[in-house]
Protein backbone atom coordinates (compact mmCIF):
# COMPACT_ATOMS: atom_id res chain seq x y z
CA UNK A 1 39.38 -10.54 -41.00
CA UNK A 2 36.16 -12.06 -40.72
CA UNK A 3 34.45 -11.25 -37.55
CA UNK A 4 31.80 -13.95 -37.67
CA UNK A 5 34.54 -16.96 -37.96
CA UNK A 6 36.33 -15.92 -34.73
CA UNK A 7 33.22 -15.74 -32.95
CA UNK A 8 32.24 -19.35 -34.22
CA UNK A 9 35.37 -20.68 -33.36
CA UNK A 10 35.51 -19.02 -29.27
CA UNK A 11 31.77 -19.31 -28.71
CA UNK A 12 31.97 -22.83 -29.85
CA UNK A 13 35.21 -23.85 -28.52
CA UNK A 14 34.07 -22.75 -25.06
CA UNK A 15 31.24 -24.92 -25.40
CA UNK A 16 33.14 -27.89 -26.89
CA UNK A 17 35.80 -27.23 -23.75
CA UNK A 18 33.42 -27.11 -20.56
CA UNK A 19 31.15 -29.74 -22.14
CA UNK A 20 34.69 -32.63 -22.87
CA UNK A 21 36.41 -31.16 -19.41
CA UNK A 22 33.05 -31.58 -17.24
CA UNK A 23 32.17 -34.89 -18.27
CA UNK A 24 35.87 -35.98 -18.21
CA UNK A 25 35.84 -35.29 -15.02
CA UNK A 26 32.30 -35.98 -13.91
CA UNK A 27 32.58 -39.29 -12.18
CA UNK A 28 35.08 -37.54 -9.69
CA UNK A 29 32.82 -34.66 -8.93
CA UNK A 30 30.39 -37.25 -7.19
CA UNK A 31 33.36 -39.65 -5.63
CA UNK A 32 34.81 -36.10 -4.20
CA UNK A 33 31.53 -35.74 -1.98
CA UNK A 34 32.07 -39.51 -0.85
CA UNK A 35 29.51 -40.84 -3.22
CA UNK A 36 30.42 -44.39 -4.50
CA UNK A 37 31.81 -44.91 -8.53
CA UNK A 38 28.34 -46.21 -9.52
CA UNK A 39 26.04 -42.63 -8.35
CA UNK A 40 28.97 -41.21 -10.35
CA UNK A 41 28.96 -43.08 -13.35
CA UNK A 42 25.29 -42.22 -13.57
CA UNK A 43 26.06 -38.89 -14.37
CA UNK A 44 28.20 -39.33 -16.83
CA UNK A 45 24.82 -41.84 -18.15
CA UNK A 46 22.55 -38.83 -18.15
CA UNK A 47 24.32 -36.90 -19.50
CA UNK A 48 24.34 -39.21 -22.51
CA UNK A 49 21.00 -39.56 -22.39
CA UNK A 50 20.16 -36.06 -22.43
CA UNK A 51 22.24 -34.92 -25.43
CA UNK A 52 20.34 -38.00 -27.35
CA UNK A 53 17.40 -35.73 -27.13
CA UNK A 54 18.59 -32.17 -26.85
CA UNK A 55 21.02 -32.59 -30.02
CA UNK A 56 18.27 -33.07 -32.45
CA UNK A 57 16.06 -30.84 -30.63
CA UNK A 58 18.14 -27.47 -30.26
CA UNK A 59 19.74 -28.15 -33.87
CA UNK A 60 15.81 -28.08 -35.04
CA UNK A 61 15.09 -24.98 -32.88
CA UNK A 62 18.14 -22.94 -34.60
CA UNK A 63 16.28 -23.48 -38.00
CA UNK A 64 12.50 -21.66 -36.76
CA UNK A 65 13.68 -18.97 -34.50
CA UNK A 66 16.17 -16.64 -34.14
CA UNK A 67 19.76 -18.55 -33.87
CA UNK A 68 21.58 -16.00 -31.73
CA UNK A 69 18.78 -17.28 -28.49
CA UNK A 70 19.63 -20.90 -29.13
CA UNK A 71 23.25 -20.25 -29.04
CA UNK A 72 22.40 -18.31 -25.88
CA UNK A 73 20.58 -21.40 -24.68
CA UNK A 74 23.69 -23.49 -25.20
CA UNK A 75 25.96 -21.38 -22.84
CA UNK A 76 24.32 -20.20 -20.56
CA UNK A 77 22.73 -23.72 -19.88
CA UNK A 78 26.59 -24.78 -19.43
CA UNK A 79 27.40 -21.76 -17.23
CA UNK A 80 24.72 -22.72 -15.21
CA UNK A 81 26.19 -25.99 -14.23
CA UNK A 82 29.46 -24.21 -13.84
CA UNK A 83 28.21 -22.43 -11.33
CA UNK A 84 25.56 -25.54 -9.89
CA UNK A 85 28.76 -27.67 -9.90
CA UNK A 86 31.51 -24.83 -8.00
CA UNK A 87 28.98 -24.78 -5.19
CA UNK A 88 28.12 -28.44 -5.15
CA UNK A 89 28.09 -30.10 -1.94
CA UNK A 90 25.68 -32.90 -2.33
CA UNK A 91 24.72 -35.60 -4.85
CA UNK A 92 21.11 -34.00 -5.90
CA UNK A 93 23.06 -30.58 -6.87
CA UNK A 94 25.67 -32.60 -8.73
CA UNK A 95 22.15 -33.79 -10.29
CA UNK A 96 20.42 -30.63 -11.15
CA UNK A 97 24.31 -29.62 -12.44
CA UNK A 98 24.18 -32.46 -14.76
CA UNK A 99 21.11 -31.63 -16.27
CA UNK A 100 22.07 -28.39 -17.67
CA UNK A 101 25.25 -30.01 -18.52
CA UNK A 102 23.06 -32.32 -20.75
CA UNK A 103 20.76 -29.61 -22.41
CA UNK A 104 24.14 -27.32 -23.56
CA UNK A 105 26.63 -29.83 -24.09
CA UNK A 106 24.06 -31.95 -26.37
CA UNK A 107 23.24 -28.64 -28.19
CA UNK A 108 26.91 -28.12 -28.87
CA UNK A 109 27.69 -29.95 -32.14
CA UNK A 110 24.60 -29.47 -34.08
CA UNK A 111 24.48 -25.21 -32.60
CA UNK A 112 28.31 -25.22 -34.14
CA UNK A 113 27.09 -26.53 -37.79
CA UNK A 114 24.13 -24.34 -37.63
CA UNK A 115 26.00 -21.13 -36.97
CA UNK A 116 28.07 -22.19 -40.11
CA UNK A 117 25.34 -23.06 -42.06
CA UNK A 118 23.54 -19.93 -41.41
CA UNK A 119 26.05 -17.52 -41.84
CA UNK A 120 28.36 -19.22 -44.95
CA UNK A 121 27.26 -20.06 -48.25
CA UNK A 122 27.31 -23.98 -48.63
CA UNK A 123 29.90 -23.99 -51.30
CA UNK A 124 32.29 -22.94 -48.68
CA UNK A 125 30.89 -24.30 -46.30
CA UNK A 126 33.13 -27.31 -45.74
CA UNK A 127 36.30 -25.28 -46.01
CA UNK A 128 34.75 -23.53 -43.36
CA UNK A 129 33.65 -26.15 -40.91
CA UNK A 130 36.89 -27.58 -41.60
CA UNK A 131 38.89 -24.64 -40.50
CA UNK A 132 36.80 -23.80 -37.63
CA UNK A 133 36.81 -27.41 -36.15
CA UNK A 134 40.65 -27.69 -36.11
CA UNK A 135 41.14 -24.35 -34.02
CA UNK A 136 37.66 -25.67 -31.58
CA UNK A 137 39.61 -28.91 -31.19
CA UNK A 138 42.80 -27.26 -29.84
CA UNK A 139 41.05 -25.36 -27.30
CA UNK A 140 38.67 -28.31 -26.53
CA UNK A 141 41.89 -30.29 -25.85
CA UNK A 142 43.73 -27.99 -23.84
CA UNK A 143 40.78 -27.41 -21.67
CA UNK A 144 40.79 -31.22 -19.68
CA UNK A 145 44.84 -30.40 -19.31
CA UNK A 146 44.24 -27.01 -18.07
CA UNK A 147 41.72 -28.72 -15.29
CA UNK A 148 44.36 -31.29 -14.34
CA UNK A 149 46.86 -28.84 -13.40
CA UNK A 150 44.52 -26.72 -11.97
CA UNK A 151 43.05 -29.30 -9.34
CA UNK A 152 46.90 -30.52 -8.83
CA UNK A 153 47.75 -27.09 -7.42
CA UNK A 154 45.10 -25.76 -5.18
CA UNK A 155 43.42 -29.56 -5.21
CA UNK A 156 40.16 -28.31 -6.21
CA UNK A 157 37.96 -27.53 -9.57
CA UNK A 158 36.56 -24.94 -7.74
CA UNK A 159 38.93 -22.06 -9.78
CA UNK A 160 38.41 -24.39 -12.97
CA UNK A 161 34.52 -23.82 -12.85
CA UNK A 162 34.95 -20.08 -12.17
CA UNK A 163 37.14 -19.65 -15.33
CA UNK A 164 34.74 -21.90 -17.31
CA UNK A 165 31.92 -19.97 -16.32
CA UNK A 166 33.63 -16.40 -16.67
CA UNK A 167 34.22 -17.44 -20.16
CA UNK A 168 30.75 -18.43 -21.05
CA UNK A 169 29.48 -15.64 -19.89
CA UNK A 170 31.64 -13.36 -21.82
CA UNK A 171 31.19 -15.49 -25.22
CA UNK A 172 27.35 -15.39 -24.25
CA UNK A 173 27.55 -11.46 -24.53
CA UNK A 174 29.96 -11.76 -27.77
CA UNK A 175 26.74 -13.79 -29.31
CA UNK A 176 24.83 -10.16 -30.10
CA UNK A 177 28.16 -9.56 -32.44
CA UNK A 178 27.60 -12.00 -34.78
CA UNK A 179 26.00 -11.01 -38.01
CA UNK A 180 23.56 -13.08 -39.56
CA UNK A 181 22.70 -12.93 -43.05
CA UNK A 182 18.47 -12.30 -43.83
CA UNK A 183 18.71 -14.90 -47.16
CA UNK A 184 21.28 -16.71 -48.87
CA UNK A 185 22.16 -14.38 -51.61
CA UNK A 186 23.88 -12.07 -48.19
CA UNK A 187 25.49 -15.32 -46.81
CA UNK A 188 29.48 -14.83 -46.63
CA UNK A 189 30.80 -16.47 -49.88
CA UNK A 190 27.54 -15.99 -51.71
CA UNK A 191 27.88 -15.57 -55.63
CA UNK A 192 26.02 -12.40 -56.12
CA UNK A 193 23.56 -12.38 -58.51
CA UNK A 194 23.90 -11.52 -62.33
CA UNK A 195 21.24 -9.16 -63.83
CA UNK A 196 19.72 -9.57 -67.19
CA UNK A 197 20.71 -6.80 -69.23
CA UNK A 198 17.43 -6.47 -71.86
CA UNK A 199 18.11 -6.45 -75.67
């Protein structure tokens, strides 16, 4: 019934889902084009590298302007490397692809706890995250499977990235839905407040 949890849980699990089915499968994009393991397993490097940096960065962002733009930031900076990596036929646009792979899928994690955090009160907060995280980690899972059969049919990711960034897109628009609260005492699960009654 609550609008704002299934929008967590979708816009979240799509970014939890291309960010664990991209870099599962990053190393392959680059052997694919003939590169050797090692250019590959660079990648997969930066991409570390860039959510060490971009994690505590866009999670700071989401607290001192409007949430709903860094969330935005998160997937379309993934879509973009959808799209980057579908039309990839050399090693510096598997490159450019990686680095907007780095900025959304770092922002992923702390984005998801913000959106929670901003929108629940923190005594259900917990019971919250908790839900929320179990239904993200089904779809996060099913995503890498999804991209296995998908190459072993048409043997390309080509299709994979087009779905990936069709849904992105769509969860980017679904981002104006969400409603969040202006202070804490209109934060879902809030106690509201008791007024004094004068003698």
């Amino acid at each position: 019934k609550d609008r704002n949890f299934w929008l967590i849980v979708f816009i979240a699990g799509a970014g939890m889902a291309t960010n664990g089915t991209l870099l599962a499968n990053l190393s392959l994009f680059a052997t694919d084009l003939g590169e050797p393991v090692v250019r590959g397993a660079f990648l997969v490097s930066l991409v570390a590298l860039l959510g060490v940096f971009f994690s505590p960065f866009l999670g700071w962002l989401s607290d001192v302007i409007n949430l709903k733009v860094v969330v935005a930031i998160m997937t379309l900076s993934l879509a973009t490397s959808c799209l980057l990596f579908s039309t990839a036929d050399s090693y510096g646009t598997l490159l450019v692809a990686t680095l907007f792979m780095g900025v959304g899928g770092g922002g992923v994690f702390p984005i998801y706890a913000s959106m929670i955090a901003h929108i629940y009160d923190t005594r259900i907060y917990g019971q919250v995250l908790g839900a929320t995280t179990l239904l993200n980690s089904m779809i996060a899972a099913s995503a890498p499977l999804f991209a296995g059969w998908i190459f072993d049919v048409t043997g390309s990711y080509r299709i994979l990235f087009l779905t990936l960034l069709g849904a992105l897109v769509f969860f980017t628009l679904c981002i104006t839905l969400l409603r969040i609260p202006k202070n804490s005492a209109e934060k879902f699960g809030a106690t509201p407040a008791t007024t004094t009654v004068p003698a």
